[in-house]
PDB file of N, CA and C in Angstrom:
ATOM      1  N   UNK A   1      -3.893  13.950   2.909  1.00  0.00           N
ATOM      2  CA  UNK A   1      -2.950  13.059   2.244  1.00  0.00           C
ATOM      3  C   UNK A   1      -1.844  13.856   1.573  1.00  0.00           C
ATOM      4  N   UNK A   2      -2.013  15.053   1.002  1.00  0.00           N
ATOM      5  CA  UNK A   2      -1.479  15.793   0.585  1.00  0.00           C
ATOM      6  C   UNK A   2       0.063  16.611   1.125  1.00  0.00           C
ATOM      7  N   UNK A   3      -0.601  16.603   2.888  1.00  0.00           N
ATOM      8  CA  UNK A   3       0.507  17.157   3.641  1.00  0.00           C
ATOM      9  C   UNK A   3       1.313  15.783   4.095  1.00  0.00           C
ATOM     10  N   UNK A   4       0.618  14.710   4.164  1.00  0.00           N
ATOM     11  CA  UNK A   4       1.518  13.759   4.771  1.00  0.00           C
ATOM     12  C   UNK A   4       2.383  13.178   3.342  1.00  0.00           C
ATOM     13  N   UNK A   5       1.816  13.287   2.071  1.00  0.00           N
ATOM     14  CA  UNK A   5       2.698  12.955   1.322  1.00  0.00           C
ATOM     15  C   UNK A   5       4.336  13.772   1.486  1.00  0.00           C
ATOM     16  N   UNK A   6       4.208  15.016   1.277  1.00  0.00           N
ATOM     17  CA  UNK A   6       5.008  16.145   1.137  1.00  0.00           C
ATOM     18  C   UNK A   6       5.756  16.005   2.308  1.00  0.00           C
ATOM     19  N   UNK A   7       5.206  15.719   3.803  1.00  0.00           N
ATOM     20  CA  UNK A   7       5.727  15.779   4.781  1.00  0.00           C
ATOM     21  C   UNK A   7       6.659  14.727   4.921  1.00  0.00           C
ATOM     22  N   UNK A   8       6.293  13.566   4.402  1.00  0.00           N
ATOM     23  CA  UNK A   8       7.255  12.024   4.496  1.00  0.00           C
ATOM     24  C   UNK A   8       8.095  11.939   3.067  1.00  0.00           C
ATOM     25  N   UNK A   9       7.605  11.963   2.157  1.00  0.00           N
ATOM     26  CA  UNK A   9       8.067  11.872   0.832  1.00  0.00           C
ATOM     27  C   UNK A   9       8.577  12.671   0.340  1.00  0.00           C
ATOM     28  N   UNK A  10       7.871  14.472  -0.018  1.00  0.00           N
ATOM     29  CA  UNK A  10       8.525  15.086  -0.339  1.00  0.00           C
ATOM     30  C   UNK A  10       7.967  15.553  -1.228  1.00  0.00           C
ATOM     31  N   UNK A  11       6.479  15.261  -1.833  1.00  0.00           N
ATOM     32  CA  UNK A  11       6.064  14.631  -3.196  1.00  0.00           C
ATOM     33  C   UNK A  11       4.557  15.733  -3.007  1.00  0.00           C
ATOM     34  N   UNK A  12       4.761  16.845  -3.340  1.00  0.00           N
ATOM     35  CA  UNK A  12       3.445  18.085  -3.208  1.00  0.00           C
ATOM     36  C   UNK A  12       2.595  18.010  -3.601  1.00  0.00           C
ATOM     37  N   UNK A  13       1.940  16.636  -3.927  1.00  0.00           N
ATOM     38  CA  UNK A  13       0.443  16.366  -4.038  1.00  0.00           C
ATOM     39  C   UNK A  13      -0.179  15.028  -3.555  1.00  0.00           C
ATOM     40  N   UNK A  14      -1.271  14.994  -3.492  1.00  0.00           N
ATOM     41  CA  UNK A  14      -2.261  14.165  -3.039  1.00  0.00           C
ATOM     42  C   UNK A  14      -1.726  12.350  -3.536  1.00  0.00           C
ATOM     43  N   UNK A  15      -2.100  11.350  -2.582  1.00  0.00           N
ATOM     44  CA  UNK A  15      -2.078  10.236  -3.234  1.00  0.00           C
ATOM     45  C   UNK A  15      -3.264   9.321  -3.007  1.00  0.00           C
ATOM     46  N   UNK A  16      -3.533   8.204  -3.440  1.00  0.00           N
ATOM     47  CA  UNK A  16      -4.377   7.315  -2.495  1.00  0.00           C
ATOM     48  C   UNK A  16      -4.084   6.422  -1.442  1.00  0.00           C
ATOM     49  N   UNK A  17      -2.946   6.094  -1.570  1.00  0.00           N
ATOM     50  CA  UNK A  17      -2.183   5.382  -0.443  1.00  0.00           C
ATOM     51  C   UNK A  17      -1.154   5.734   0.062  1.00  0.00           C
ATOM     52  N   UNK A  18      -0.903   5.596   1.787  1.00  0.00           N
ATOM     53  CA  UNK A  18       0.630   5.607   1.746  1.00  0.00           C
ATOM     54  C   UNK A  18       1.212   4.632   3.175  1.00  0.00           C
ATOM     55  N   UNK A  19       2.176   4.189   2.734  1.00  0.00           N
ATOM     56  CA  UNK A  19       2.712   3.237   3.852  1.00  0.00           C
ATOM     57  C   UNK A  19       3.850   3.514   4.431  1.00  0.00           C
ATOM     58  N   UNK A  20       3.609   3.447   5.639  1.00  0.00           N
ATOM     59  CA  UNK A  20       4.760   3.987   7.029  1.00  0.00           C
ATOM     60  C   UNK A  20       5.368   2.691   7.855  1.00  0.00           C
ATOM     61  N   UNK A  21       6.225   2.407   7.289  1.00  0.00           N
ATOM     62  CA  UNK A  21       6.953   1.032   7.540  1.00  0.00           C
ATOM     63  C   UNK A  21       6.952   1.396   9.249  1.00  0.00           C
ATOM     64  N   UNK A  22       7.070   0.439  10.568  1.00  0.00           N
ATOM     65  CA  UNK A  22       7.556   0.157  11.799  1.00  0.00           C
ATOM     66  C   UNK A  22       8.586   0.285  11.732  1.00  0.00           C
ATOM     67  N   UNK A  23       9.318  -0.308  11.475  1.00  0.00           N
ATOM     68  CA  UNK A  23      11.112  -0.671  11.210  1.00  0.00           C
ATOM     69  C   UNK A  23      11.466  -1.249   9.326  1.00  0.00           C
ATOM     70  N   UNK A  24      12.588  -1.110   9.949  1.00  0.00           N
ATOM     71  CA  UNK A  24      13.610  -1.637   8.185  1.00  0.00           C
ATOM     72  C   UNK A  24      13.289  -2.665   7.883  1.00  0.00           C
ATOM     73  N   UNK A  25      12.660  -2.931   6.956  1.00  0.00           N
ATOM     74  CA  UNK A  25      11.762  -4.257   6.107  1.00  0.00           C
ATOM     75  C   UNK A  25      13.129  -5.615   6.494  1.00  0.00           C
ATOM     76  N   UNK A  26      12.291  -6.464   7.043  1.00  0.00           N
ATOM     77  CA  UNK A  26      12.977  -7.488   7.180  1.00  0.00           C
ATOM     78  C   UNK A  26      13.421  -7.850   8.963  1.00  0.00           C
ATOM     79  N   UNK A  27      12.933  -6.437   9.675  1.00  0.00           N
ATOM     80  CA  UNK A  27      13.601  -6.220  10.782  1.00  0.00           C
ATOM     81  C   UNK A  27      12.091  -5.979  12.039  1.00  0.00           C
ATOM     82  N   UNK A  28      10.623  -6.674  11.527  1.00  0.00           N
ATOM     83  CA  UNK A  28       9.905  -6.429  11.948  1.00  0.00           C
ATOM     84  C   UNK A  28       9.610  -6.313  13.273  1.00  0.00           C
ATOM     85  N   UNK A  29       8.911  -5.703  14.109  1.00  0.00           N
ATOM     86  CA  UNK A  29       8.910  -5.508  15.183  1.00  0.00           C
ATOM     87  C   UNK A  29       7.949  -6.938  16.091  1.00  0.00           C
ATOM     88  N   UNK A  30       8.362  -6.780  16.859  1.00  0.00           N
ATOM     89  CA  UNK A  30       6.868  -7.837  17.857  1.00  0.00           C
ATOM     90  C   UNK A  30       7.769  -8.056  19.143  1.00  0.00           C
ATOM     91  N   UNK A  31       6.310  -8.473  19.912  1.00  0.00           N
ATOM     92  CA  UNK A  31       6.712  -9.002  21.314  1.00  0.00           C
ATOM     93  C   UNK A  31       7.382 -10.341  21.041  1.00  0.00           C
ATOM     94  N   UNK A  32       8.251  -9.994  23.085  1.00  0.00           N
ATOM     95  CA  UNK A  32       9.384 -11.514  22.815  1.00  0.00           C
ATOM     96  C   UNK A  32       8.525 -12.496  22.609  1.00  0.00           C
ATOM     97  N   UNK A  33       8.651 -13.598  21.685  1.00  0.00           N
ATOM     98  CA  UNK A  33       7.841 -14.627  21.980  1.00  0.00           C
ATOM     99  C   UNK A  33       6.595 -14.961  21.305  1.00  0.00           C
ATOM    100  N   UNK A  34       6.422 -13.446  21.004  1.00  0.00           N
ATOM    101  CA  UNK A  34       5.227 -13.371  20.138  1.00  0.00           C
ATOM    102  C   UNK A  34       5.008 -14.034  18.322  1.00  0.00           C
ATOM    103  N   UNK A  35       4.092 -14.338  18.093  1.00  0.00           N
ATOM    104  CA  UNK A  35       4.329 -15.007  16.754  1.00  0.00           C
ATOM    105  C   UNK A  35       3.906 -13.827  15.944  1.00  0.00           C
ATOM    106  N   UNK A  36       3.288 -12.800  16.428  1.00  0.00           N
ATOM    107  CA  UNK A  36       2.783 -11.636  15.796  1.00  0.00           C
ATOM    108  C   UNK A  36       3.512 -10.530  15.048  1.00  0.00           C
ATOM    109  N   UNK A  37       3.673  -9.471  13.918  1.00  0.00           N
ATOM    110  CA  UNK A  37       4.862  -8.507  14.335  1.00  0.00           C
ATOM    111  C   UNK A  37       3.923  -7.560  13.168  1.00  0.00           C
ATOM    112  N   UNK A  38       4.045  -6.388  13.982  1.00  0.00           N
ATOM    113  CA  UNK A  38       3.584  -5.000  13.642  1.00  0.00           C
ATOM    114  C   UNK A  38       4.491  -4.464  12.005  1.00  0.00           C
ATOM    115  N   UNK A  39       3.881  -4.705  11.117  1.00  0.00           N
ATOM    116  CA  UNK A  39       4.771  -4.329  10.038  1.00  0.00           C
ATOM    117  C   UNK A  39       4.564  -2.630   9.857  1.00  0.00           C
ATOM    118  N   UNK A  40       3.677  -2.025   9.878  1.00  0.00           N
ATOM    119  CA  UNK A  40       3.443  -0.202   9.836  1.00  0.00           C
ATOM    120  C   UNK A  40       2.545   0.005   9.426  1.00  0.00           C
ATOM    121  N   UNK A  41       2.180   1.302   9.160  1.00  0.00           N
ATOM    122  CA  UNK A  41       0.973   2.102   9.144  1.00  0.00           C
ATOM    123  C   UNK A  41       0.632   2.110   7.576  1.00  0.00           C
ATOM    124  N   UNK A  42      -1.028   1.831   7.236  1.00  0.00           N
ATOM    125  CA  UNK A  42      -1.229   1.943   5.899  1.00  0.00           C
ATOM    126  C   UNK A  42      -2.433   3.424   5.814  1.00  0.00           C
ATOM    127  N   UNK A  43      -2.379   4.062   5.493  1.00  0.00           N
ATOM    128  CA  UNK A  43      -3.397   5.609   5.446  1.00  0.00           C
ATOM    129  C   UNK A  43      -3.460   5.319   4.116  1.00  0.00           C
ATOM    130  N   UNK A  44      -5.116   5.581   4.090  1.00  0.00           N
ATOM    131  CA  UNK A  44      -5.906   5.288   2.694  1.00  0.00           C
ATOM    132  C   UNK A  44      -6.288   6.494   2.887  1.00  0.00           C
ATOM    133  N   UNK A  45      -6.696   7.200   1.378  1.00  0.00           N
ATOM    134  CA  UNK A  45      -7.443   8.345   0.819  1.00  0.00           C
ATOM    135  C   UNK A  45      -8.646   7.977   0.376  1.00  0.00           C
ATOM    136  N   UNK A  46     -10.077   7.855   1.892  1.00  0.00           N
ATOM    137  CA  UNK A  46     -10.980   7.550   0.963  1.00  0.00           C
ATOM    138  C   UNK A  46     -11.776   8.447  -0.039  1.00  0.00           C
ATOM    139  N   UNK A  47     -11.535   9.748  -0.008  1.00  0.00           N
ATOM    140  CA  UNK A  47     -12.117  10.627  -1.069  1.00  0.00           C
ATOM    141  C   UNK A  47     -11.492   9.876  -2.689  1.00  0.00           C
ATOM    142  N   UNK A  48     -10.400   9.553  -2.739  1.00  0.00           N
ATOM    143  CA  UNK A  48      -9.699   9.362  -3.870  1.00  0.00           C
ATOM    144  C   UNK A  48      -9.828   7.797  -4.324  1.00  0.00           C
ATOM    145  N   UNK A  49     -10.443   7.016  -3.484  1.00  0.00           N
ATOM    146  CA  UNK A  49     -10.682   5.333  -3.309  1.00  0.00           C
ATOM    147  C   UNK A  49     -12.053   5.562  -4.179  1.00  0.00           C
ATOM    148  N   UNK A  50     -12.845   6.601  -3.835  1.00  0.00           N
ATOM    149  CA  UNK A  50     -14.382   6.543  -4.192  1.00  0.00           C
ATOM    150  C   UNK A  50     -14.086   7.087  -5.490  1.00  0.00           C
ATOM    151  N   UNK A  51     -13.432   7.798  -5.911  1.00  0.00           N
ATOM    152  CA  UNK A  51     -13.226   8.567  -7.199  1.00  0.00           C
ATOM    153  C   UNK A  51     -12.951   7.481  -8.003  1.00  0.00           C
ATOM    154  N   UNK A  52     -11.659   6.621  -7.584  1.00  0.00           N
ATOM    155  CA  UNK A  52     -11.164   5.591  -8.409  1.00  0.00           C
ATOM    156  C   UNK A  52     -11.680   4.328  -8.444  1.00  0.00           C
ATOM    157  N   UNK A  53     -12.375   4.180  -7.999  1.00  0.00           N
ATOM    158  CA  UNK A  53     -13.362   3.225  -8.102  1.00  0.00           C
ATOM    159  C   UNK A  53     -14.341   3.216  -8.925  1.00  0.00           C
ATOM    160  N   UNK A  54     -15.123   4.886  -8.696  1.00  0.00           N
ATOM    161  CA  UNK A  54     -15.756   4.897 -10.249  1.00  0.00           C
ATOM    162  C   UNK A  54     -15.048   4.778 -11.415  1.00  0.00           C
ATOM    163  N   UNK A  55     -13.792   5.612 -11.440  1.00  0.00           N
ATOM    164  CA  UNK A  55     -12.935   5.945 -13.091  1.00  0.00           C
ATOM    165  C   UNK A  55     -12.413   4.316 -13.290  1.00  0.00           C
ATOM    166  N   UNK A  56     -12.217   3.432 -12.450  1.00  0.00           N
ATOM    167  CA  UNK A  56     -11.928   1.864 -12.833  1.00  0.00           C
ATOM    168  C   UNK A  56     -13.091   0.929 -13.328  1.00  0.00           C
ATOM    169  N   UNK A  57     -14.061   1.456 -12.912  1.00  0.00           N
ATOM    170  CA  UNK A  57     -15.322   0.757 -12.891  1.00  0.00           C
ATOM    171  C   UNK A  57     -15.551  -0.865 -12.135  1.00  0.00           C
ATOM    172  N   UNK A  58     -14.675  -0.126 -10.902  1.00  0.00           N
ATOM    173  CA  UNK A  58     -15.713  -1.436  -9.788  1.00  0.00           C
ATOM    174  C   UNK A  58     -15.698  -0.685  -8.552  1.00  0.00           C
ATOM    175  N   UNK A  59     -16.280  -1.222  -7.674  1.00  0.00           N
ATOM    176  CA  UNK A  59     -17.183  -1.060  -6.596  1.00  0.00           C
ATOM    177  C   UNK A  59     -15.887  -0.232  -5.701  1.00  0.00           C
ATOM    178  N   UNK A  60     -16.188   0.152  -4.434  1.00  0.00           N
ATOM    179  CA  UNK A  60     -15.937   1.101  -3.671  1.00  0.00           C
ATOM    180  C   UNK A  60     -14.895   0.228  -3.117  1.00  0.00           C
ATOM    181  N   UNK A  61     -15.338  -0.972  -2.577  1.00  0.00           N
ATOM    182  CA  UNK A  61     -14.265  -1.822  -1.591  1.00  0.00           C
ATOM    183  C   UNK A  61     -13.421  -2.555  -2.151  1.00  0.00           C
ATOM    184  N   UNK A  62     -14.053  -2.894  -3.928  1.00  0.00           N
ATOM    185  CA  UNK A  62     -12.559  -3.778  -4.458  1.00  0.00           C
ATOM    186  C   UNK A  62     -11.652  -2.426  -4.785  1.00  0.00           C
ATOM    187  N   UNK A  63     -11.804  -1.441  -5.108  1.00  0.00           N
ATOM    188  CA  UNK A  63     -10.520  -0.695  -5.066  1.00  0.00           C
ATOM    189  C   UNK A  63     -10.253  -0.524  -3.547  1.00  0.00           C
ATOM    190  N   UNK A  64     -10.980  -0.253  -2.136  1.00  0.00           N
ATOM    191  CA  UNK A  64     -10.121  -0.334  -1.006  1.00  0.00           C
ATOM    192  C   UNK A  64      -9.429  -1.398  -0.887  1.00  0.00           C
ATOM    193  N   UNK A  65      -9.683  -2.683  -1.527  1.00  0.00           N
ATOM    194  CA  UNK A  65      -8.806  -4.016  -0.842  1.00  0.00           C
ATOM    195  C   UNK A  65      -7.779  -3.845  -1.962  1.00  0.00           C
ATOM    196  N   UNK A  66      -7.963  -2.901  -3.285  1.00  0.00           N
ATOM    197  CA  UNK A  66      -6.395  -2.849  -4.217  1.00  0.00           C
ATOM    198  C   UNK A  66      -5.712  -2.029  -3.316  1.00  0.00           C
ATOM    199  N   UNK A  67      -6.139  -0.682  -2.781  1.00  0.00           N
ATOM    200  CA  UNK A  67      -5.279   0.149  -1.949  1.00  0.00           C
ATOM    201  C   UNK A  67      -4.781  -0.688  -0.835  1.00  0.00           C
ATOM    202  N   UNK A  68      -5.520  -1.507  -0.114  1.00  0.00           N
ATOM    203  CA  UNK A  68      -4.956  -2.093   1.007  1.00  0.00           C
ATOM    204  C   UNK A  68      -3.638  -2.778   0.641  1.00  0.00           C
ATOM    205  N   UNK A  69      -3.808  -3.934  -0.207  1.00  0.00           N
ATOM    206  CA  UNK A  69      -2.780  -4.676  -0.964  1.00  0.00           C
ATOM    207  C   UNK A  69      -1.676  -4.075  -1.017  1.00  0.00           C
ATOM    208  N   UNK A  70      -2.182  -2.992  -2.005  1.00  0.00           N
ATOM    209  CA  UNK A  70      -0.408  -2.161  -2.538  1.00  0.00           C
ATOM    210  C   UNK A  70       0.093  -1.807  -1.244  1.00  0.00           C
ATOM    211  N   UNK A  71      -0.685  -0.646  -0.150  1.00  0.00           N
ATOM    212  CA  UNK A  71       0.107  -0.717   0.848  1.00  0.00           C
ATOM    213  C   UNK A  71       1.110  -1.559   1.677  1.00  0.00           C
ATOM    214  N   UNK A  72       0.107  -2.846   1.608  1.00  0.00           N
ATOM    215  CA  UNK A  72       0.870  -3.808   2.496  1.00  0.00           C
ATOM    216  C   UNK A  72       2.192  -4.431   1.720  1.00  0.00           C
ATOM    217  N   UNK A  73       1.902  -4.698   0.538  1.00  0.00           N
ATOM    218  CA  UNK A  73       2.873  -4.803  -0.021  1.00  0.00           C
ATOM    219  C   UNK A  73       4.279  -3.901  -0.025  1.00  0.00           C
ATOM    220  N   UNK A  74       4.504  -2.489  -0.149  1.00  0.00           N
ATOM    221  CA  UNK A  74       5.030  -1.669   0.207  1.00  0.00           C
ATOM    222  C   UNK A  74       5.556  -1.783   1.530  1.00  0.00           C
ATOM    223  N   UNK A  75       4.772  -2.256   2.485  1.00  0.00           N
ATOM    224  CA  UNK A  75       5.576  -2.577   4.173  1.00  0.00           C
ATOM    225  C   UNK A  75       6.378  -3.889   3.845  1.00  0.00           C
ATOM    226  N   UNK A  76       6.247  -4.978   3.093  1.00  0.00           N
ATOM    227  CA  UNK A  76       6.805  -5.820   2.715  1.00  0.00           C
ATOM    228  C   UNK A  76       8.290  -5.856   2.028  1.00  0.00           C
ATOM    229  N   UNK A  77       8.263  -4.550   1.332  1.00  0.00           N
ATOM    230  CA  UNK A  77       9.343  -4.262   0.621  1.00  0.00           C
ATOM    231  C   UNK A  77       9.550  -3.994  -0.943  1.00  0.00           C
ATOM    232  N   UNK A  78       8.022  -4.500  -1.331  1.00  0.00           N
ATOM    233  CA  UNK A  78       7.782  -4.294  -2.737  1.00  0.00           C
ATOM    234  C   UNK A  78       7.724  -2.689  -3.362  1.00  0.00           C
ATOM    235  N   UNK A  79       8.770  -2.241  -3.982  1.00  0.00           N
ATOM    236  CA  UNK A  79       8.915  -0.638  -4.574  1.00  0.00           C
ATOM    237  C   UNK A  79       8.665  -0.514  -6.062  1.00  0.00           C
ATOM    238  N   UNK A  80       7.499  -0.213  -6.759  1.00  0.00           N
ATOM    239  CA  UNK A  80       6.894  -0.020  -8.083  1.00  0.00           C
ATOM    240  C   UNK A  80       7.851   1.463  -8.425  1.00  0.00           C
ATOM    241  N   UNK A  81       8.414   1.816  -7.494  1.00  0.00           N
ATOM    242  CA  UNK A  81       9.323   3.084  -8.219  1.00  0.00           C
ATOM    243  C   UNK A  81      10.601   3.255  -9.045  1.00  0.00           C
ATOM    244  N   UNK A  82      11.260   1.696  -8.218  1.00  0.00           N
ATOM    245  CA  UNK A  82      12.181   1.939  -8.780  1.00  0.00           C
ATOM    246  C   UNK A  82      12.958   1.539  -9.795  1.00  0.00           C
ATOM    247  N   UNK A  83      12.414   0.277 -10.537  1.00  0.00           N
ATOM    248  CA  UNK A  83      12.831   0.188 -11.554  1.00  0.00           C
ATOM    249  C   UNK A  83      11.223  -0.650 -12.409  1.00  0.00           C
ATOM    250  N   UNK A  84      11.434  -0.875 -13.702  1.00  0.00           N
ATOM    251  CA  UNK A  84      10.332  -1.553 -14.297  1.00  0.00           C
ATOM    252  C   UNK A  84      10.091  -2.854 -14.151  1.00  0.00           C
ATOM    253  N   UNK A  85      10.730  -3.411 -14.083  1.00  0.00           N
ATOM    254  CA  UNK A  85      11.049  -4.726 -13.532  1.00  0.00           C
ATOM    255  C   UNK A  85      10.038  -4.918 -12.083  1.00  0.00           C
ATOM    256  N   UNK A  86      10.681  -4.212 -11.005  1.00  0.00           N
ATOM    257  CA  UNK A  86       9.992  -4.103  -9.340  1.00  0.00           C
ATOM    258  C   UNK A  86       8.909  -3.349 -10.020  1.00  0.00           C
ATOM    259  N   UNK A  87       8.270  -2.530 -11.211  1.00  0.00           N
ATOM    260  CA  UNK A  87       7.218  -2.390 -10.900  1.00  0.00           C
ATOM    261  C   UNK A  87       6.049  -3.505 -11.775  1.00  0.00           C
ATOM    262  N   UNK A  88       6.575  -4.200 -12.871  1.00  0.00           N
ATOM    263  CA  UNK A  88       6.095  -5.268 -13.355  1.00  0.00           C
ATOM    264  C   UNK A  88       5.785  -6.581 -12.279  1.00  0.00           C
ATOM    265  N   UNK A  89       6.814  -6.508 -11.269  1.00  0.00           N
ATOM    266  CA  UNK A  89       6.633  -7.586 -10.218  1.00  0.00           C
ATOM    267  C   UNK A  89       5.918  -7.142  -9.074  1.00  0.00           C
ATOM    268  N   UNK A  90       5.814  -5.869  -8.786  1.00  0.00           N
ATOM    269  CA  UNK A  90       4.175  -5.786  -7.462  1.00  0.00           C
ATOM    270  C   UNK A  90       2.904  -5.931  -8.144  1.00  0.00           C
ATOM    271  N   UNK A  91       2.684  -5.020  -9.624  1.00  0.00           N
ATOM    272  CA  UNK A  91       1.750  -5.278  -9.996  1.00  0.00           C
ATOM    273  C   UNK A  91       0.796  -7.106 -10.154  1.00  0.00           C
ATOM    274  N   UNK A  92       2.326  -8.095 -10.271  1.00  0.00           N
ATOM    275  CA  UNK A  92       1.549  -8.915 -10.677  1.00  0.00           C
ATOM    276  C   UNK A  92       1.306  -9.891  -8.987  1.00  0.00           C
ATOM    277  N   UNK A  93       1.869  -9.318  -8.323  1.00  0.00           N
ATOM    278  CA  UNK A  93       1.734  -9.202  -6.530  1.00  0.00           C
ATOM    279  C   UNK A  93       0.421  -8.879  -6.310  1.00  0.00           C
ATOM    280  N   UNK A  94       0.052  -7.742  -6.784  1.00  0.00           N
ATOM    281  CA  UNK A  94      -1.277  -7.292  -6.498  1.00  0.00           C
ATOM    282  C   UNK A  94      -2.218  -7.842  -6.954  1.00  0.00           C
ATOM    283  N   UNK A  95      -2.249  -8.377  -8.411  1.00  0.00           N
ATOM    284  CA  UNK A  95      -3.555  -8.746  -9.139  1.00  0.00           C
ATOM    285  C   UNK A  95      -3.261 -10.543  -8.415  1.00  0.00           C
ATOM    286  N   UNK A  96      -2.292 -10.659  -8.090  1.00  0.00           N
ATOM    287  CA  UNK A  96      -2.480 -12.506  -7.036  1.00  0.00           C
ATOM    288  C   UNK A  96      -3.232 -12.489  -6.383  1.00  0.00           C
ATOM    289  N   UNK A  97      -2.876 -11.538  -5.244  1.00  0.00           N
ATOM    290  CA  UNK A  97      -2.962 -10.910  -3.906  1.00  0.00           C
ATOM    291  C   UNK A  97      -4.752 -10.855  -4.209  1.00  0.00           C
ATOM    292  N   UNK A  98      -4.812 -10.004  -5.145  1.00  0.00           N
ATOM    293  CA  UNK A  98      -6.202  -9.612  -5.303  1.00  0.00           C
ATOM    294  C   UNK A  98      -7.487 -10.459  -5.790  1.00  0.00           C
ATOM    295  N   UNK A  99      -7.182 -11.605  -6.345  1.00  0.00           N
ATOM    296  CA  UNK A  99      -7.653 -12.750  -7.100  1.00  0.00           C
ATOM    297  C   UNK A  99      -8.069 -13.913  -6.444  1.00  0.00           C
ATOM    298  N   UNK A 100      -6.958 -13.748  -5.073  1.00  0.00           N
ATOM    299  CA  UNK A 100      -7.294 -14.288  -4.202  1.00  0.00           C
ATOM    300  C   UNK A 100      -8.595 -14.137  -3.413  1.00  0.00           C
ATOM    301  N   UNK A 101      -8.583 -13.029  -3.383  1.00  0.00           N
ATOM    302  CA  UNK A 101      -9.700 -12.898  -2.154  1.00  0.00           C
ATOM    303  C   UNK A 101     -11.547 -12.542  -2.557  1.00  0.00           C
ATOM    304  N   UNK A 102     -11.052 -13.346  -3.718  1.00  0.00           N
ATOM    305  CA  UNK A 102     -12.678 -13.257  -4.395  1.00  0.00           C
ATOM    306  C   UNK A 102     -13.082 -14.498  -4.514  1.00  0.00           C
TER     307      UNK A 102
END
């Protein structure tokens, strides 16, 4: 995770997630016709999923389905970087997102 951070981002250390958009958000890919469309690649860190899962104190897979979330969200277009605002508004994306599926 470490090299692919640095390698895409730029960013010389480790993360738990990272998302590799298909195309320019909004510009998704799919077959003609298709109702389907490939939004991009989500790479999870499960060494760092299991870590944070203990230091959060829940289980192994509700932090994989938070990592999943944020990723997908991120192919969506949601950026927690860049201002407080976009990051006040994925977070509360995520805990929806996440609330849901319990």
């Amino acid at each position: 995770m470490q090299v692919l951070n640095r390698s895409f981002r730029g960013v010389d250390r480790t993360t738990d997630v990272l998302s590799f958009p298909q195309t320019d958000v909004g510009h998704q890919s799919s077959a003609p016709g298709s109702k389907h469309c490939i939004l991009g690649d989500i790479v999870i860190n499960l060494q760092k999923t299991h870590r944070q899962a203990t230091e959060y104190g829940h289980s192994f897979y509700e932090e994989l389905n938070r990592l999943l979330i944020h990723g997908l969200l991120h192919l969506i277009g949601y950026d927690h970087e860049t201002t407080g605002y976009d990051e006040k508004k994925m977070k509360k994306k995520e805990k929806e997102l996440l609330k849901n599926l319990r």
